[in-house]
C-alpha atoms as a PDB file:
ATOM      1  CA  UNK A   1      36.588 -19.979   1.030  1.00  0.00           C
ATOM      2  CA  UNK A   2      33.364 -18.847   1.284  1.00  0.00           C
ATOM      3  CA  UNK A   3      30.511 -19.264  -1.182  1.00  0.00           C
ATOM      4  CA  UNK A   4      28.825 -16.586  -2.743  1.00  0.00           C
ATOM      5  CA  UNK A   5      24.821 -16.344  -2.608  1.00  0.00           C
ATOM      6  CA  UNK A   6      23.377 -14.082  -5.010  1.00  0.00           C
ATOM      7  CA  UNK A   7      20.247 -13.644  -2.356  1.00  0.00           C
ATOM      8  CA  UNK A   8      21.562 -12.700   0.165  1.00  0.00           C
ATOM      9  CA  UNK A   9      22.632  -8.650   1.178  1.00  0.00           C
ATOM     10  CA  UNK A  10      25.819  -8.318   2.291  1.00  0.00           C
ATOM     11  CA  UNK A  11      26.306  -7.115   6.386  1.00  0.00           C
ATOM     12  CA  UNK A  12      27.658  -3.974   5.380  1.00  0.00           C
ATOM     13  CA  UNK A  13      24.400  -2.779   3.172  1.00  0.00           C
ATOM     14  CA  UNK A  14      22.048  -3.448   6.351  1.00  0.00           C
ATOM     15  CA  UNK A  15      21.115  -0.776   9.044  1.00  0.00           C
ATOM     16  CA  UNK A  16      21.656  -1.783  12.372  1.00  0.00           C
ATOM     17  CA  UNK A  17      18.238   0.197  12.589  1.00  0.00           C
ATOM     18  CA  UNK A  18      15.519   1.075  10.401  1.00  0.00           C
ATOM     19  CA  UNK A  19      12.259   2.700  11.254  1.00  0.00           C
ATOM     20  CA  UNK A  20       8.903   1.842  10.674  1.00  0.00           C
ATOM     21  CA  UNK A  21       7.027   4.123   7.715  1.00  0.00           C
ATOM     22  CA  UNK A  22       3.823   3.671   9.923  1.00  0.00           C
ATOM     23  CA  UNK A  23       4.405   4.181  14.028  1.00  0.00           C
ATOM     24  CA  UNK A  24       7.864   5.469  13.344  1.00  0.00           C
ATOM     25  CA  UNK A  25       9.247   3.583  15.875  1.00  0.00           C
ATOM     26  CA  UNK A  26      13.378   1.871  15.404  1.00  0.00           C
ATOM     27  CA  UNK A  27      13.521  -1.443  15.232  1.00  0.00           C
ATOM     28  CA  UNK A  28      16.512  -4.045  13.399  1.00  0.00           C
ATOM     29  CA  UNK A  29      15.542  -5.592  10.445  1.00  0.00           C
ATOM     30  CA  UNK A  30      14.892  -8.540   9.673  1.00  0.00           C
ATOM     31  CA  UNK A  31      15.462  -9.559   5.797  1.00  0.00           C
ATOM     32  CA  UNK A  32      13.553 -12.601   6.109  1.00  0.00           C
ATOM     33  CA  UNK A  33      10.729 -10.926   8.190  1.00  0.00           C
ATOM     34  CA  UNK A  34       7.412 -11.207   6.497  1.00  0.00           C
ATOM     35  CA  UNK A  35       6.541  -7.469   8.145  1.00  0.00           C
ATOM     36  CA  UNK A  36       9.633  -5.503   6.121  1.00  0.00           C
ATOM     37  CA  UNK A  37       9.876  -2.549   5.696  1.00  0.00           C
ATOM     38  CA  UNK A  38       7.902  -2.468   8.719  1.00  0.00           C
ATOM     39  CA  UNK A  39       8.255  -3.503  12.567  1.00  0.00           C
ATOM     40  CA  UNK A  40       5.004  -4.954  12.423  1.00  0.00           C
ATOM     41  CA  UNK A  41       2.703  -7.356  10.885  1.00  0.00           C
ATOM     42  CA  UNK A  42      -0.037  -4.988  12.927  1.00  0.00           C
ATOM     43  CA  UNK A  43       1.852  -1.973  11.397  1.00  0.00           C
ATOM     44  CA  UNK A  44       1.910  -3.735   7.458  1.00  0.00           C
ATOM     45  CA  UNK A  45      -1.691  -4.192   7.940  1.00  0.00           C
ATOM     46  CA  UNK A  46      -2.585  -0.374   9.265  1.00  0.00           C
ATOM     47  CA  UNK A  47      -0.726   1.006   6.078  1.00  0.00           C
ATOM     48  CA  UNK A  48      -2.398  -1.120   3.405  1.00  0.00           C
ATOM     49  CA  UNK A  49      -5.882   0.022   5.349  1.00  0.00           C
ATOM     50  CA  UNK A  50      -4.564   3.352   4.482  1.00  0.00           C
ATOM     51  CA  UNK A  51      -4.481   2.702   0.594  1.00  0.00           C
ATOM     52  CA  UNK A  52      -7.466   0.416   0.660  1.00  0.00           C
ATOM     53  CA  UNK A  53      -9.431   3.456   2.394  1.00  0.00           C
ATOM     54  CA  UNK A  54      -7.809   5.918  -0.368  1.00  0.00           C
ATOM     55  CA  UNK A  55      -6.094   7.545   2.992  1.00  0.00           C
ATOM     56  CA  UNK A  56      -3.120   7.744   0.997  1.00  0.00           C
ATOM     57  CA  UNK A  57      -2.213   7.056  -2.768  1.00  0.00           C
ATOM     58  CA  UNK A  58      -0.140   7.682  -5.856  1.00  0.00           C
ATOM     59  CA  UNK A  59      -0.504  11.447  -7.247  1.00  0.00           C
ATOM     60  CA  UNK A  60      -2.294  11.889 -10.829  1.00  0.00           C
ATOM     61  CA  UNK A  61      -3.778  14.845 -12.530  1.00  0.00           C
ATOM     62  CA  UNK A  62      -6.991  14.745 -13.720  1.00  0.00           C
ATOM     63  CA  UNK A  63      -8.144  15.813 -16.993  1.00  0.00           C
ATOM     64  CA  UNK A  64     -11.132  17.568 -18.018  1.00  0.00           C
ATOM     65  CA  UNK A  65     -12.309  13.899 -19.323  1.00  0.00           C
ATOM     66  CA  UNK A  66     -12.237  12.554 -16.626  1.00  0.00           C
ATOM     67  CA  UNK A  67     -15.081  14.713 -15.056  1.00  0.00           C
ATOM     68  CA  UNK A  68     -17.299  13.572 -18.355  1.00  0.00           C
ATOM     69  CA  UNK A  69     -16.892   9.899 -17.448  1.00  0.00           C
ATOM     70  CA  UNK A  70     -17.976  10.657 -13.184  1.00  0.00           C
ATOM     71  CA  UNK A  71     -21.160  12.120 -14.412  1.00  0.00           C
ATOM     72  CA  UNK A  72     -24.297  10.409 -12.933  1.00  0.00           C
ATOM     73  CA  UNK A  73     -26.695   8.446 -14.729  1.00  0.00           C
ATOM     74  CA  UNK A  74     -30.098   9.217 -15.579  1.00  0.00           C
ATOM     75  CA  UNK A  75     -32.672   8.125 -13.029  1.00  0.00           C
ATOM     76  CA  UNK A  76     -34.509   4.775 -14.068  1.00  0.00           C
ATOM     77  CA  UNK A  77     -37.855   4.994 -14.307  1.00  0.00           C
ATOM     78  CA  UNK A  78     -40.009   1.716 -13.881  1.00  0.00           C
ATOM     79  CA  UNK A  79     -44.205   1.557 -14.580  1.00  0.00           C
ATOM     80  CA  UNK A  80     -45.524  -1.466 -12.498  1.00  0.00           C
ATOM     81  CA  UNK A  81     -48.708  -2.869 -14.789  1.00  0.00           C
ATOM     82  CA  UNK A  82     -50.844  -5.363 -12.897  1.00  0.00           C
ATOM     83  CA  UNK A  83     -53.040  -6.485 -15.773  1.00  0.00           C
END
C-alpha cells in the first residue's frame, strides 16, 4: 500500500513544462525549487525589482480624495537670529 501525504501534488496535476512569467522561457518544475513559479532565482529576483520599482502592480481607482491627501506642503520658512 502506499501512504498518502497530504503535501505532496499528485504526478498527474504537474506539467511536464511550465514557463517562466519573466524570460518566458520552458523549463520542468520543480515543487521543491525555491525559484517557483519561475526558472530562476535571477528571474524571481528581476520580477520583484519590477514591483519594488512600481514597474508593475495591482490595479486601483483613485478617488477624488485621494488627490487632496498628494497635495504638497507649505514651504517652511526658518529666520536664523544670531543675538
Amino acid at each position: 500500500m502506499s501512504e498518502s501525504n497530504d503535501s505532496a501534488i499528485p504526478a498527474s496535476a504537474l506539467r511536464k513544462t511550465a514557463r517562466c512569467p519573466t524570460c518566458d522561457t520552458p523549463f520542468k518544475p520543480v515543487v521543491s525549487s525555491p525559484a517557483m513559479p519561475f526558472c530562476s532565482i535571477r528571474c524571481k529576483m528581476a520580477d520583484l525589482n519590477r514591483w519594488f520599482d512600481e514597474g508593475i502592480g495591482l490595479p486601483y481607482l483613485r478617488n477624488d480624495e485621494d488627490e487632496d491627501d498628494e497635495q504638497e506642503p507649505p514651504p517652511v520658512i526658518r529666520e536664523w537670529n544670531f543675538d
